[in-house]
Every structure is written in structure tokens, then in C-alpha cells.
Protein backbone atom coordinates (compact mmCIF):
# COMPACT_ATOMS: atom_id res chain seq x y z
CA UNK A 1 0.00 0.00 0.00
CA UNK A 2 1.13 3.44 -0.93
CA UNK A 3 1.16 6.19 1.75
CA UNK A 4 0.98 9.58 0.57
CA UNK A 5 2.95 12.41 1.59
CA UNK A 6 1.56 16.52 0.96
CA UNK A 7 4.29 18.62 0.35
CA UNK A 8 4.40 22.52 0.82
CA UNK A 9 7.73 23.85 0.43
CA UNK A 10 8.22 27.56 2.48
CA UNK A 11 10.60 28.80 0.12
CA UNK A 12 10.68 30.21 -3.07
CA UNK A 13 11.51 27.28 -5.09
CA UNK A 14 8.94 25.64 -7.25
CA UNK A 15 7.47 21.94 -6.36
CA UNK A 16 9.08 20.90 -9.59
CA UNK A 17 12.74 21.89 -8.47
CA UNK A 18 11.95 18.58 -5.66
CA UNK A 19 10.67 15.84 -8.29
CA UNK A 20 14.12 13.92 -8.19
CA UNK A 21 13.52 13.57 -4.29
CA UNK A 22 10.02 12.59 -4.72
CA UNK A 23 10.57 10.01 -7.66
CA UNK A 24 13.19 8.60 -5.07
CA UNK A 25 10.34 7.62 -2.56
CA UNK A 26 8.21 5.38 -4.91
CA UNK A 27 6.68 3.07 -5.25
CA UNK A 28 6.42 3.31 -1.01
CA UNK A 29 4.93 6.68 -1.36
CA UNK A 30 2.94 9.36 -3.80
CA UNK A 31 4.03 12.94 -3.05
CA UNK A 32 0.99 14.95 -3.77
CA UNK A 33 2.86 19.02 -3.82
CA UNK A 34 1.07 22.58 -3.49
CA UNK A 35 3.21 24.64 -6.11
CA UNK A 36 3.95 27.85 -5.80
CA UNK A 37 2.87 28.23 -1.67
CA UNK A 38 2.40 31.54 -1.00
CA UNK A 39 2.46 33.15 -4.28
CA UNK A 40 -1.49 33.10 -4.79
CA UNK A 41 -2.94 36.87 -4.22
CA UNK A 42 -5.98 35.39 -2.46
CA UNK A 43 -3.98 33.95 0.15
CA UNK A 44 -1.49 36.86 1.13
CA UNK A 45 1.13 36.44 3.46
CA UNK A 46 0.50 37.90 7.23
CA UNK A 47 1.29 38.11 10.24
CA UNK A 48 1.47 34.46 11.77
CA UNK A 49 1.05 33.61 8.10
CA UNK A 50 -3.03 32.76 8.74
CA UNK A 51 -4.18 33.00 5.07
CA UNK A 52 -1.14 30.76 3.94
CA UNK A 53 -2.95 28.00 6.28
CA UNK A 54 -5.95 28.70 4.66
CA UNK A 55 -4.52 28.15 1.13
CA UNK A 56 -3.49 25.04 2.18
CA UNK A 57 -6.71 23.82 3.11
């Protein structure tokens, strides 16, 4: 059985720039990844970084 693993980088980086690390956990695990975390206008970055919790849900 696969396990699954959400990834949200808190950097700059793309999801992308991690695929070689992901790739290296199969077939025990599928890396599902948020791209681009923090970079959507609806979900600006605050103070205790509330909205960025949001996006993530």
C-alpha cells in the first residue's frame, strides 16, 4: 500500500525543483505538492502567516 505524503515547500523554489527527491520515494509513497505556496494573491502572506494555512486547506 502506498502512503501519501503533501508537500508545501516555504521557500521560493517551485514543487518541480523537488521531483528527483520525490521520484526517489516510490513506489512506497505518492508525493501529492502545493506549487507555488504563498504566491497566490488570495492567500497573502500575514502576520502568523493565517491566510497561507488557509490556502493550504
Amino acid at each position: 500500500m502506498t502512503q501519501r505524503i503533501f508537500f508545501a515547500h516555504a521557500n521560493g523554489f517551485p514543487s518541480g525543483t523537488y521531483r528527483k527527491l520525490f521520484d526517489s520515494l516510490a513506489p512506497d509513497y505518492s508525493v501529492t505538492c502545493l506549487d507555488l505556496h504563498g504566491h497566490d494573491p488570495r492567500f497573502p502572506v500575514d502576520d502568523n502567516w493565517q491566510s497561507l494555512v488557509q490556502e493550504l486547506l
